[in-house]
PDB file of N, CA and C in Angstrom:
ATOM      1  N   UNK A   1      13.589 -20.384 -15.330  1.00  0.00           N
ATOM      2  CA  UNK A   1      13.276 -19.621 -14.145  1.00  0.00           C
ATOM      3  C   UNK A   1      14.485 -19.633 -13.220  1.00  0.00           C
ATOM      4  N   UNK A   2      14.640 -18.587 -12.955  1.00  0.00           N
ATOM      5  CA  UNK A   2      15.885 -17.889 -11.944  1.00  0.00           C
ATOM      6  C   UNK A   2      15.548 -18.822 -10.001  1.00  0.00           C
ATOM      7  N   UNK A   3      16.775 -19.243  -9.196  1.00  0.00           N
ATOM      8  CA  UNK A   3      15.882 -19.333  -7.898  1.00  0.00           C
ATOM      9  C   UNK A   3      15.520 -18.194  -7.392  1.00  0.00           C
ATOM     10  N   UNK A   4      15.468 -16.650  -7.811  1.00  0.00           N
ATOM     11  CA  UNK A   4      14.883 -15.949  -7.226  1.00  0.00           C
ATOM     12  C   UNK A   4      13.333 -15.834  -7.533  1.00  0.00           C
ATOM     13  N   UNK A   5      13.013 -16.256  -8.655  1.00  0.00           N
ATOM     14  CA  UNK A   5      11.608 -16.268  -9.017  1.00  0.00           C
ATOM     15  C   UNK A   5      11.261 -17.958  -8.645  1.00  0.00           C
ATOM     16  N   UNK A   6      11.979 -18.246  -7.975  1.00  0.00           N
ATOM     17  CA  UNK A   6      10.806 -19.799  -7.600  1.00  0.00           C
ATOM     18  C   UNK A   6       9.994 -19.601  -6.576  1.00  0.00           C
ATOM     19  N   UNK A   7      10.626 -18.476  -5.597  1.00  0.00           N
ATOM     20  CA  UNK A   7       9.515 -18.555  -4.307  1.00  0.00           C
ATOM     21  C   UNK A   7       7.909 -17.615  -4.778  1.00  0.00           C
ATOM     22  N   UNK A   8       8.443 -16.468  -5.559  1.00  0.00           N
ATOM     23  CA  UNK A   8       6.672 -16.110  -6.415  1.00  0.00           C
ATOM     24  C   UNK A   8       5.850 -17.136  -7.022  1.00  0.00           C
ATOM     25  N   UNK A   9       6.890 -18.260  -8.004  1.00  0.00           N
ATOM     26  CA  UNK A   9       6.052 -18.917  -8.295  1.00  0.00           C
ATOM     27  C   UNK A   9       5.374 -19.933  -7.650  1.00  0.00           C
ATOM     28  N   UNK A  10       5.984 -20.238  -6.286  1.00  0.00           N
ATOM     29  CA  UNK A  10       5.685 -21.271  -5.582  1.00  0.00           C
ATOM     30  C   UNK A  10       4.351 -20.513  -4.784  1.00  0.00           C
ATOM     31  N   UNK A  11       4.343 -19.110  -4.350  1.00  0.00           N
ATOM     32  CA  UNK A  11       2.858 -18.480  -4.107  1.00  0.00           C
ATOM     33  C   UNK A  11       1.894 -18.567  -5.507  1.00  0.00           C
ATOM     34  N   UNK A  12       2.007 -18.040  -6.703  1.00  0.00           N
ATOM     35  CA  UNK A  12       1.063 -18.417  -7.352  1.00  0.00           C
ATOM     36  C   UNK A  12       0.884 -19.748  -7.467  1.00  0.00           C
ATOM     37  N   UNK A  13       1.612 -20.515  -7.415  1.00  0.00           N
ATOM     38  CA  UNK A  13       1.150 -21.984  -7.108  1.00  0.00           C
ATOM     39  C   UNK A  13      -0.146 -22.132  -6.700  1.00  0.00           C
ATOM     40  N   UNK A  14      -0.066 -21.770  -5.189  1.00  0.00           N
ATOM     41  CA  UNK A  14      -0.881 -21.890  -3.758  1.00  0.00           C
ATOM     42  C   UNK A  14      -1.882 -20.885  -4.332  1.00  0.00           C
ATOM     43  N   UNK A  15      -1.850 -19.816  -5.061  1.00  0.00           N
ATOM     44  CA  UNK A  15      -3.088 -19.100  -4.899  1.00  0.00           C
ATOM     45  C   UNK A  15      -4.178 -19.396  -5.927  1.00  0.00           C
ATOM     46  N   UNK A  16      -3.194 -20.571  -6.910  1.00  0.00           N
ATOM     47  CA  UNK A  16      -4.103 -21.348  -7.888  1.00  0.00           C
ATOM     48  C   UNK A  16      -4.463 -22.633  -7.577  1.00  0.00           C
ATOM     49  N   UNK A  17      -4.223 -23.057  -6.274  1.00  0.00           N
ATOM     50  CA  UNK A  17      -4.352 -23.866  -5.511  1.00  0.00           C
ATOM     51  C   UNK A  17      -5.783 -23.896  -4.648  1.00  0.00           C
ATOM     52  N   UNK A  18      -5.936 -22.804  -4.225  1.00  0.00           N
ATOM     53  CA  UNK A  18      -7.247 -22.401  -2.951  1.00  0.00           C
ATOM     54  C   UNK A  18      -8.367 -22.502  -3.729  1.00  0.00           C
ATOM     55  N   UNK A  19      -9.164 -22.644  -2.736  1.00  0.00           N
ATOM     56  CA  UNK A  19     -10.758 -22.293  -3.499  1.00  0.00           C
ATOM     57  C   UNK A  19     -11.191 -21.488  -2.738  1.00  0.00           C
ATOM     58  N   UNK A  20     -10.856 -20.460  -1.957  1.00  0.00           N
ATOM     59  CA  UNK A  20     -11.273 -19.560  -1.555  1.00  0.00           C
ATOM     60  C   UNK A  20     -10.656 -18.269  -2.124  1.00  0.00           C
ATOM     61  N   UNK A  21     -11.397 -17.272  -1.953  1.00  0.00           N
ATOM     62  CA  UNK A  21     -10.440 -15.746  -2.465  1.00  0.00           C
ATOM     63  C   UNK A  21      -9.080 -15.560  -2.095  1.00  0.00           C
ATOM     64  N   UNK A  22      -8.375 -16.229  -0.852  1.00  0.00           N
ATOM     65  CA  UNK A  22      -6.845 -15.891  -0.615  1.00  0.00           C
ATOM     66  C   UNK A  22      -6.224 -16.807   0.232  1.00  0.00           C
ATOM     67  N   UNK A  23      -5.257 -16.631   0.491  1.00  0.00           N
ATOM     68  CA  UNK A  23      -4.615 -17.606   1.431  1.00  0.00           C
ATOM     69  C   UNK A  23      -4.007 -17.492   2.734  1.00  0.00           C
ATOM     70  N   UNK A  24      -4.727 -16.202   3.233  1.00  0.00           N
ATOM     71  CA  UNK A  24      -4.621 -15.627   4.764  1.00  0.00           C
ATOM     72  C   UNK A  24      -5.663 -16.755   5.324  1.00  0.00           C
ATOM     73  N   UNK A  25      -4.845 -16.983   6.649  1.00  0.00           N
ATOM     74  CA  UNK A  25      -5.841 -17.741   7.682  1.00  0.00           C
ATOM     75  C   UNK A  25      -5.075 -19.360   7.194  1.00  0.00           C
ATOM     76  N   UNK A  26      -4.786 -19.683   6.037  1.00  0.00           N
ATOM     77  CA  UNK A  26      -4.676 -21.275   5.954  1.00  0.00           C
ATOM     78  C   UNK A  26      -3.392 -21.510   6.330  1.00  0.00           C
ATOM     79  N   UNK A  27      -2.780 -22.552   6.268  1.00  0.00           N
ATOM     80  CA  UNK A  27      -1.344 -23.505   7.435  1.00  0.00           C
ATOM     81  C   UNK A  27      -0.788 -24.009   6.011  1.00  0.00           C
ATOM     82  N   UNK A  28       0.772 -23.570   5.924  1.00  0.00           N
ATOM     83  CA  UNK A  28       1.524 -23.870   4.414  1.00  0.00           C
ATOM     84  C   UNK A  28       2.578 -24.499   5.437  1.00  0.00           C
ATOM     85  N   UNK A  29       2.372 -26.049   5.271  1.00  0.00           N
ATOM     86  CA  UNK A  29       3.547 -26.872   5.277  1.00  0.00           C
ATOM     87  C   UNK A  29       4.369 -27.240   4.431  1.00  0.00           C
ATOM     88  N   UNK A  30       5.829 -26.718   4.666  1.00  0.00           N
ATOM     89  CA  UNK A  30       7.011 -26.995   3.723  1.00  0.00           C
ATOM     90  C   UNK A  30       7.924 -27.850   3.914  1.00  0.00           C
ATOM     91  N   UNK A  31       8.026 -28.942   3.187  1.00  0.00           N
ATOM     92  CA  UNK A  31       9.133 -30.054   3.487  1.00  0.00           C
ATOM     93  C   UNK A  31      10.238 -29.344   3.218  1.00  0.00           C
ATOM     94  N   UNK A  32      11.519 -28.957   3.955  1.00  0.00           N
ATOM     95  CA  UNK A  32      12.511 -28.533   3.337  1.00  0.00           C
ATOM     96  C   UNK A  32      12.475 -27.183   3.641  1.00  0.00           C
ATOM     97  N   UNK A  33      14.022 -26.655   4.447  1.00  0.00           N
ATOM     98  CA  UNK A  33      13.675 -25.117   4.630  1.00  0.00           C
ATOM     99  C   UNK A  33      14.746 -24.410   4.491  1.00  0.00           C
ATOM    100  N   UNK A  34      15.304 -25.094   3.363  1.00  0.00           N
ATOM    101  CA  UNK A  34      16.670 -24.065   3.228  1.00  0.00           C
ATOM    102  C   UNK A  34      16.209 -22.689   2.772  1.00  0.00           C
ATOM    103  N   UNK A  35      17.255 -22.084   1.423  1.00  0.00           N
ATOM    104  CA  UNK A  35      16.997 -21.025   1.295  1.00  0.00           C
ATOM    105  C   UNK A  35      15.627 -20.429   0.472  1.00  0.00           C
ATOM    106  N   UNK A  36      15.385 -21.832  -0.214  1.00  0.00           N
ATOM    107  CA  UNK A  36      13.525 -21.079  -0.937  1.00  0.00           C
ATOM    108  C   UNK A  36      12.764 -21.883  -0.063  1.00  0.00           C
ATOM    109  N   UNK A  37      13.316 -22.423   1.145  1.00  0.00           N
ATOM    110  CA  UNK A  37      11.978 -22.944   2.257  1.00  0.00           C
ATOM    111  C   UNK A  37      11.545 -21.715   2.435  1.00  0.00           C
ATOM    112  N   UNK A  38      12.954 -20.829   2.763  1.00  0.00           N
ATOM    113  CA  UNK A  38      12.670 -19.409   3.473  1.00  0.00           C
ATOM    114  C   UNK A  38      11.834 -18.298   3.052  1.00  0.00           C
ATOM    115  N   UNK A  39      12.164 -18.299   2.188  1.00  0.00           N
ATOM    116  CA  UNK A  39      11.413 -17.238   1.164  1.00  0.00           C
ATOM    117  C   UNK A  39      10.440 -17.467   0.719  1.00  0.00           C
ATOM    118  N   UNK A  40      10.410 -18.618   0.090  1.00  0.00           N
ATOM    119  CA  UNK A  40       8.219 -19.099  -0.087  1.00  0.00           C
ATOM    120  C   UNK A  40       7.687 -18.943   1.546  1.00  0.00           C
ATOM    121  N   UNK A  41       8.194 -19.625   2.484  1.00  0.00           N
ATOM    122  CA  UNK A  41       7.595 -18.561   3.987  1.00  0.00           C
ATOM    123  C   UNK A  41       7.181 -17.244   4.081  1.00  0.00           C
ATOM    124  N   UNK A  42       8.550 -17.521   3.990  1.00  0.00           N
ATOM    125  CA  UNK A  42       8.534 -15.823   4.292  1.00  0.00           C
ATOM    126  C   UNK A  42       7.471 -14.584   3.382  1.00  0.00           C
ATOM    127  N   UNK A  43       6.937 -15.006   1.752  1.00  0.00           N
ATOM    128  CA  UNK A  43       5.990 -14.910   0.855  1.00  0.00           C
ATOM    129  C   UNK A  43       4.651 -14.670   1.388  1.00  0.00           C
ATOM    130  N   UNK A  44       4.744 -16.293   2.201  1.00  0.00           N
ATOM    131  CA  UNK A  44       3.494 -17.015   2.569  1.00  0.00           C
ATOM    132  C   UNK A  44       3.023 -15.980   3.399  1.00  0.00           C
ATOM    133  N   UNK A  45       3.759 -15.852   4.587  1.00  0.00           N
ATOM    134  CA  UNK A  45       3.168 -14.976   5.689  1.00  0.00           C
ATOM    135  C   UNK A  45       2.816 -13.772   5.480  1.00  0.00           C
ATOM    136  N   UNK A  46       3.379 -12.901   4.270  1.00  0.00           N
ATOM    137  CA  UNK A  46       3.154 -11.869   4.590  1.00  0.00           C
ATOM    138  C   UNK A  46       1.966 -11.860   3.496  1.00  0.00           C
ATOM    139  N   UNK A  47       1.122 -13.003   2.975  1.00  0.00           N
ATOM    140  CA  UNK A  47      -0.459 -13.269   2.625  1.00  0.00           C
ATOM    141  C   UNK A  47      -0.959 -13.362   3.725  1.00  0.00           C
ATOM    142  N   UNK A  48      -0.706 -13.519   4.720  1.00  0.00           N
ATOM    143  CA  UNK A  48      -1.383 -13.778   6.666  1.00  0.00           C
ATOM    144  C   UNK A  48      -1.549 -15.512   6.205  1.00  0.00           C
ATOM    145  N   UNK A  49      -0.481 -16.288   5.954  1.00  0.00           N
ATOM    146  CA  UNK A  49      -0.316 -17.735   5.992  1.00  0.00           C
ATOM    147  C   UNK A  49       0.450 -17.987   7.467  1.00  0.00           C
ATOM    148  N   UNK A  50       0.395 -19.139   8.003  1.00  0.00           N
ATOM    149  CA  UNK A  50       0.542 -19.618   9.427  1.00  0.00           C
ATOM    150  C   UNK A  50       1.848 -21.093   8.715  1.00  0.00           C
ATOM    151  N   UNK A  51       3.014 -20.959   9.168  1.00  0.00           N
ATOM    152  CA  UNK A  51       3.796 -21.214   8.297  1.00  0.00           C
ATOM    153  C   UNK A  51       4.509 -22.038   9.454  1.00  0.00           C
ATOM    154  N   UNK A  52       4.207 -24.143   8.446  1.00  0.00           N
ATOM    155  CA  UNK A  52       4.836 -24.813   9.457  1.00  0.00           C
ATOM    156  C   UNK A  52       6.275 -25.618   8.336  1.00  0.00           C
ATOM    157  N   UNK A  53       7.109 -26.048   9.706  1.00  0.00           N
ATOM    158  CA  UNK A  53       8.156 -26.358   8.436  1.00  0.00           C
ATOM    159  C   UNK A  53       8.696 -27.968   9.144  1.00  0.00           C
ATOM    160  N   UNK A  54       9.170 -28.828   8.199  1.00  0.00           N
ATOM    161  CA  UNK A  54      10.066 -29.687   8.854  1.00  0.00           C
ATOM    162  C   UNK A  54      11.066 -30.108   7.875  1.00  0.00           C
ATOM    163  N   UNK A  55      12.721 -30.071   8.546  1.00  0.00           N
ATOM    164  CA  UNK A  55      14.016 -30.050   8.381  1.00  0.00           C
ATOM    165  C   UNK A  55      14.764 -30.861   9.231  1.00  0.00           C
ATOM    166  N   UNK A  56      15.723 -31.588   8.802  1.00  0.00           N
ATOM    167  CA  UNK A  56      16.955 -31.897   9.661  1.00  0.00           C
ATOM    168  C   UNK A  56      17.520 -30.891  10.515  1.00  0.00           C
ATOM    169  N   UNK A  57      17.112 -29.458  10.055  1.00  0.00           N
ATOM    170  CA  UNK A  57      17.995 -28.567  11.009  1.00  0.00           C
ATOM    171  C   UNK A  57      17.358 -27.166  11.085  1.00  0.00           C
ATOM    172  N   UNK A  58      16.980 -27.627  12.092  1.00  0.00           N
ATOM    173  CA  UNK A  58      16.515 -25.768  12.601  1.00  0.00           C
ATOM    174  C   UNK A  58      17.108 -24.683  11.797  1.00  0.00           C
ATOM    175  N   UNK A  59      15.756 -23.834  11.175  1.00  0.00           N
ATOM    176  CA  UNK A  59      16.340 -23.157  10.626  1.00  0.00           C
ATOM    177  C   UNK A  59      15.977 -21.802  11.729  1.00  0.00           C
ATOM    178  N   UNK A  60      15.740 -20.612  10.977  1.00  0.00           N
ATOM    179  CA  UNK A  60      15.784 -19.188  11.566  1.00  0.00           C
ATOM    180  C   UNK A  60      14.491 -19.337  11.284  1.00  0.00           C
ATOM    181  N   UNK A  61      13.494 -18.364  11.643  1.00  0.00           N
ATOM    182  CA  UNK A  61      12.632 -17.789  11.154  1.00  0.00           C
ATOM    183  C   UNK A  61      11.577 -17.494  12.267  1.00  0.00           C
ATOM    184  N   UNK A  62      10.592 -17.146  12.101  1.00  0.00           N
ATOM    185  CA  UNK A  62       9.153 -17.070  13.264  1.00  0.00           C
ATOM    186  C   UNK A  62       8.568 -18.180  12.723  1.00  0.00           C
ATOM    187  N   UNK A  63       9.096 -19.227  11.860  1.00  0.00           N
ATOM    188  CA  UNK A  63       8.320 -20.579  11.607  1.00  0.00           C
ATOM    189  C   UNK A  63       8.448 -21.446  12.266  1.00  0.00           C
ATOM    190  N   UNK A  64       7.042 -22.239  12.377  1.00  0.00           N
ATOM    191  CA  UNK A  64       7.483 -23.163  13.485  1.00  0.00           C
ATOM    192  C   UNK A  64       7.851 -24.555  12.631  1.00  0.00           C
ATOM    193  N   UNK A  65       8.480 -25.188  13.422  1.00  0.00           N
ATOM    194  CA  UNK A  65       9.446 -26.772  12.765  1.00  0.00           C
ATOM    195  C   UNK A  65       8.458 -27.867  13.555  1.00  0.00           C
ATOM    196  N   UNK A  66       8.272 -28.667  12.997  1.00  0.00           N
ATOM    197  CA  UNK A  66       7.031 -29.782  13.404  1.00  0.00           C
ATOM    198  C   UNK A  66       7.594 -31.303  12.710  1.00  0.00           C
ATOM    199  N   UNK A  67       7.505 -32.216  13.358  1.00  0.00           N
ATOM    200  CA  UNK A  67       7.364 -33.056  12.874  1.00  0.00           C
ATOM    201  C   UNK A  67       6.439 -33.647  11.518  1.00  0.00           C
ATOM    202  N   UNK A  68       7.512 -34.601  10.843  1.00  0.00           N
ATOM    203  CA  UNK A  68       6.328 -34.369   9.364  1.00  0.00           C
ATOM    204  C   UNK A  68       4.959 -35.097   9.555  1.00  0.00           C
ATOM    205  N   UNK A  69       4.699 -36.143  10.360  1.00  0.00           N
ATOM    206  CA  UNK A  69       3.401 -36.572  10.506  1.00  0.00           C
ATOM    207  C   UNK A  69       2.013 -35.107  10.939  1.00  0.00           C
ATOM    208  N   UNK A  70       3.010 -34.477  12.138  1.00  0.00           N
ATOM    209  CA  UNK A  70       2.358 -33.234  12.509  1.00  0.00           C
ATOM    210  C   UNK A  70       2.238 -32.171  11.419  1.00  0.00           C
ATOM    211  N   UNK A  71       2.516 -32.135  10.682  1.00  0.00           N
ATOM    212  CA  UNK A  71       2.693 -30.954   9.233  1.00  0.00           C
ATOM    213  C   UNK A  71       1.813 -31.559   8.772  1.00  0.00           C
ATOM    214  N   UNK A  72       1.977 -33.028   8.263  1.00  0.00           N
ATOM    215  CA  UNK A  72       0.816 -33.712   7.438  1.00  0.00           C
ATOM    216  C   UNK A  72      -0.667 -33.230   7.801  1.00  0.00           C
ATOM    217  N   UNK A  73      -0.737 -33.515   9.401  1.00  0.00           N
ATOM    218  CA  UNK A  73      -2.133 -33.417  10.085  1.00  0.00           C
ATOM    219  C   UNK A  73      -2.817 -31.976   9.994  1.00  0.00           C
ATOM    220  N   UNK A  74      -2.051 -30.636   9.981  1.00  0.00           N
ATOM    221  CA  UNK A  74      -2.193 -29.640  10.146  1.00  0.00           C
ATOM    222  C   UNK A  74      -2.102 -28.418   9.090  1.00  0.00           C
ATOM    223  N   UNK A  75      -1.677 -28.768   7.750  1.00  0.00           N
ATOM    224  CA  UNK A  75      -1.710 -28.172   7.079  1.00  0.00           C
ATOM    225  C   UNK A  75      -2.258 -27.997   6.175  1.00  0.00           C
ATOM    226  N   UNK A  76      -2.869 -26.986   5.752  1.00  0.00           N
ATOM    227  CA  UNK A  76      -4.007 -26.818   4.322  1.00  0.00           C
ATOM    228  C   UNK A  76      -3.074 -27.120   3.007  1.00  0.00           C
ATOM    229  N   UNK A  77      -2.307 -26.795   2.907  1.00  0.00           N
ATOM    230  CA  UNK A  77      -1.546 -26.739   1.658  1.00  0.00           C
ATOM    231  C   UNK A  77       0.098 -27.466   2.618  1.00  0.00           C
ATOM    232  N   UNK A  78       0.740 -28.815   1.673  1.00  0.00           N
ATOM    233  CA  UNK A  78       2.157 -28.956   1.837  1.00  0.00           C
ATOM    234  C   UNK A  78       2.813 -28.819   0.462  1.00  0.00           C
ATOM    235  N   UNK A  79       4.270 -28.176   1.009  1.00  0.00           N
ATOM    236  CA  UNK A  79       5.010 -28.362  -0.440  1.00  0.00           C
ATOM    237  C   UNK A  79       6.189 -28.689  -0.238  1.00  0.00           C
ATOM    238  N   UNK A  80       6.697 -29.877  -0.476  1.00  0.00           N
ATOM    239  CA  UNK A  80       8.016 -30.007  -0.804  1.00  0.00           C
ATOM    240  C   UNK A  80       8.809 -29.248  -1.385  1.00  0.00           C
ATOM    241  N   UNK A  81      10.046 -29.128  -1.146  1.00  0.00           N
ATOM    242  CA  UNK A  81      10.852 -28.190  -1.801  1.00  0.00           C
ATOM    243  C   UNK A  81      12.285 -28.794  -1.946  1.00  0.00           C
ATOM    244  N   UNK A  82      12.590 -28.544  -3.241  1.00  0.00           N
ATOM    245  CA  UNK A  82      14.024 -29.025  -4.090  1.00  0.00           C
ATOM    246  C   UNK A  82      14.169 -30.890  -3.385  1.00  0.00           C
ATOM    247  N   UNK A  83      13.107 -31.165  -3.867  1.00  0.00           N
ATOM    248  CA  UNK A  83      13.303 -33.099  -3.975  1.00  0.00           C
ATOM    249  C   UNK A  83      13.294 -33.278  -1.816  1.00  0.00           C
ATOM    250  N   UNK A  84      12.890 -32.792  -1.089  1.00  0.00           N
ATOM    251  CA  UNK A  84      13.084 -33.002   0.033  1.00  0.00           C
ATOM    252  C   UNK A  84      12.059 -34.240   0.370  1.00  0.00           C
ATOM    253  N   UNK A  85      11.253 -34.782  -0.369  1.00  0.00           N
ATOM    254  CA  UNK A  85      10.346 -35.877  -0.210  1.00  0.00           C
ATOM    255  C   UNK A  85      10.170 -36.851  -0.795  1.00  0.00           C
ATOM    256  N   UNK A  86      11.824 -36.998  -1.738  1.00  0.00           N
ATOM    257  CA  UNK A  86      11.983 -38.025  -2.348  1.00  0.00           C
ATOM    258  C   UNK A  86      12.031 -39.575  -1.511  1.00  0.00           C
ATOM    259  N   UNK A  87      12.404 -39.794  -0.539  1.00  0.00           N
ATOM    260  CA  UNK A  87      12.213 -40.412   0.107  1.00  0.00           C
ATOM    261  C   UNK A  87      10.995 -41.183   0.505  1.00  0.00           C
ATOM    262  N   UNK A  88      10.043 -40.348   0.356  1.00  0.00           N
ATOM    263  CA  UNK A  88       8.058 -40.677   1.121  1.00  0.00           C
ATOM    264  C   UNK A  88       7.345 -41.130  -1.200  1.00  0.00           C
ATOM    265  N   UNK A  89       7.093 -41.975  -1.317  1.00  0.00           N
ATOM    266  CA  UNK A  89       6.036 -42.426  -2.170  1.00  0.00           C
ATOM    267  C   UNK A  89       5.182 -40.751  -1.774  1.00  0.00           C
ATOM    268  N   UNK A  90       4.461 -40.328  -2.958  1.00  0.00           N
ATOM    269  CA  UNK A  90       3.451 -38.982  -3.346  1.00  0.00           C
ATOM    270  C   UNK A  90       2.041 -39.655  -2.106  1.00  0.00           C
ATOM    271  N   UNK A  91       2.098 -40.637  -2.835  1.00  0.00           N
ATOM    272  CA  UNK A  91       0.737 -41.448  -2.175  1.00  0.00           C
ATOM    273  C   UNK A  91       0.684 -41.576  -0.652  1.00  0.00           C
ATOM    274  N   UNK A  92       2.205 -42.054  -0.335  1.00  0.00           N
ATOM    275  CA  UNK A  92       2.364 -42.137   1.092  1.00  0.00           C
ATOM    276  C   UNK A  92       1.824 -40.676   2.129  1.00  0.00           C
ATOM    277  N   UNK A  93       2.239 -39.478   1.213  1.00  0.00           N
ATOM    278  CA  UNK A  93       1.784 -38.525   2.289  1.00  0.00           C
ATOM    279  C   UNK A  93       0.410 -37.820   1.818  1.00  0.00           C
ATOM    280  N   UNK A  94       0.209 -37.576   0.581  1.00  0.00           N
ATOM    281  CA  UNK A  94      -1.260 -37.542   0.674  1.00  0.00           C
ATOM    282  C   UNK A  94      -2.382 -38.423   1.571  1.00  0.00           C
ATOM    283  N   UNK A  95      -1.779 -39.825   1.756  1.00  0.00           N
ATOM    284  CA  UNK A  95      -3.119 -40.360   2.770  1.00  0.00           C
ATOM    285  C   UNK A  95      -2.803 -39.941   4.128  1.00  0.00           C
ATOM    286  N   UNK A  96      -1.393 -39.254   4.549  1.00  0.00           N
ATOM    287  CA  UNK A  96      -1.904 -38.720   5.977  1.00  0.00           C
ATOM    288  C   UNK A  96      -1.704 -37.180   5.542  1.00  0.00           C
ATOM    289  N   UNK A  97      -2.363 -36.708   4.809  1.00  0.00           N
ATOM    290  CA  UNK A  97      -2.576 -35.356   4.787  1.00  0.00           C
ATOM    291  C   UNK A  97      -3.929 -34.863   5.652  1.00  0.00           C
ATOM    292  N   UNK A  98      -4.388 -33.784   6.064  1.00  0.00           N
ATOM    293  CA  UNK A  98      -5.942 -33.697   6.913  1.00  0.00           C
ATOM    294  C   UNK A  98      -6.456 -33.860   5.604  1.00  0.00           C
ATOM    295  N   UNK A  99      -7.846 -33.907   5.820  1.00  0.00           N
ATOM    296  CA  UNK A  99      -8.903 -33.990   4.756  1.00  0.00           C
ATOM    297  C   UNK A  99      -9.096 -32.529   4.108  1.00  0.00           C
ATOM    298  N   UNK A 100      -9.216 -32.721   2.581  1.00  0.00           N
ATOM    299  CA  UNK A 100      -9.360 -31.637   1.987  1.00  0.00           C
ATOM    300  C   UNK A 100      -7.896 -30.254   1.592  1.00  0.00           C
ATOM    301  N   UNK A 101      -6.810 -30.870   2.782  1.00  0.00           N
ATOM    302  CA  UNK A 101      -5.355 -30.538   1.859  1.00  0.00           C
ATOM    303  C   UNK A 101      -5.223 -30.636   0.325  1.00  0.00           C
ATOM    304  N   UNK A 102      -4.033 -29.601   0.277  1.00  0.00           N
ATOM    305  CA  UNK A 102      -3.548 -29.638  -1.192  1.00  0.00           C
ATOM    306  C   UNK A 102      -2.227 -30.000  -1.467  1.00  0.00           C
ATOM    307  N   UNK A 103      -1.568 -31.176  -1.795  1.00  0.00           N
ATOM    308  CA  UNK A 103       0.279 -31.344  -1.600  1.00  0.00           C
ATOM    309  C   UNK A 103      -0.216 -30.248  -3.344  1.00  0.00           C
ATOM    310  N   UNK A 104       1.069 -29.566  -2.904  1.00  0.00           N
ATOM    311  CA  UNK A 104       1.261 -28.543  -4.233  1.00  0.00           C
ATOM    312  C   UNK A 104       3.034 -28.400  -4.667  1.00  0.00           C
ATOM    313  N   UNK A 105       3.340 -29.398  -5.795  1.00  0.00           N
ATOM    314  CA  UNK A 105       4.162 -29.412  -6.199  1.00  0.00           C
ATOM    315  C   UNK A 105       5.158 -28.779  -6.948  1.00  0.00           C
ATOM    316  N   UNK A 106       6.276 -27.980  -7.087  1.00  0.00           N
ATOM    317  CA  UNK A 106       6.880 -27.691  -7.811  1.00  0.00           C
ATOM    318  C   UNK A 106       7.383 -28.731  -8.799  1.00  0.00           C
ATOM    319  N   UNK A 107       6.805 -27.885  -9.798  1.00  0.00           N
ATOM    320  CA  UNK A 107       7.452 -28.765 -11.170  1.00  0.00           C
ATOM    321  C   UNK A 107       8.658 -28.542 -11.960  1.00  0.00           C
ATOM    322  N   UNK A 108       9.843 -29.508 -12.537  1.00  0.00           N
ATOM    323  CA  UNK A 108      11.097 -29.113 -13.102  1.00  0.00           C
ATOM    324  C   UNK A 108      10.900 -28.086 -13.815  1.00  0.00           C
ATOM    325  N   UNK A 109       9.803 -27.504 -14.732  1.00  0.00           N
ATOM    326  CA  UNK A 109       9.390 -26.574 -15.361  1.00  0.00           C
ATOM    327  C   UNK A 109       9.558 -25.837 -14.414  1.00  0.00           C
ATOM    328  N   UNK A 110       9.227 -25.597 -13.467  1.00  0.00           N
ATOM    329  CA  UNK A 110       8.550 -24.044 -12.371  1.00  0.00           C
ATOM    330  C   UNK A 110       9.975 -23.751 -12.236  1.00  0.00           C
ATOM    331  N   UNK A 111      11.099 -24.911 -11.877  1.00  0.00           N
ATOM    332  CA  UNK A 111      12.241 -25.008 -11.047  1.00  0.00           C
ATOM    333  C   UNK A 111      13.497 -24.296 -12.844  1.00  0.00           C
ATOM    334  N   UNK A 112      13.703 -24.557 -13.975  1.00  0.00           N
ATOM    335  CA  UNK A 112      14.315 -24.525 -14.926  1.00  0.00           C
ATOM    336  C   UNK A 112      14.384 -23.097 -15.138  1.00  0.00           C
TER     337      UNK A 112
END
């Protein structure tokens, strides 16, 4: 897979992710917002997703940047992007995820 096809696959991810019919209305927190932070956003929103991000560095966008405890608390779906959560144990942020979140991972497969 090309990085131009990681940010589609990172929406079908999420839309095999939901248990509802779509993913307008829900909060997609992205660890990491370089250039496929941007574009899986940028994806996201234009499903009517509410698109939070946290980075070392402000990026561009109409997304808002949050602290990661605050992303944790607030988002229906988080996804790391290109190893940005190598740092945090899987376990560590699933238990402060809200209840009923989805951490939705890209896999070296999705990424190859």
């Amino acid at each position: 897979m090309t990085a131009a096809q990681l940010p589609d696959a990172a929406i079908d991810l999420l839309l095999d992710a939901t248990r509802s019919p779509g993913l307008a209305g829900k909060v997609l927190g992205l660890i990491g917002y370089g250039t496929e932070g941007r574009e899986i956003a940028r994806r996201a929103a234009r499903r009517g997703m509410k698109v939070l991000y946290t980075d070392t560095v402000p990026g561009r966008g109409p997304h808002q940047r949050v602290q990661l405890g605050e992303l944790l608390a607030r988002s229906d779906f988080v996804m790391p992007i290109n190893g940005s959560a190598r740092s945090f144990a899987r376990a560590d942020l699933v238990a402060l995820m809200k209840p009923g979140a989805r951490l939705v991972e890209l896999s070296a497969s999705d990424k190859s």
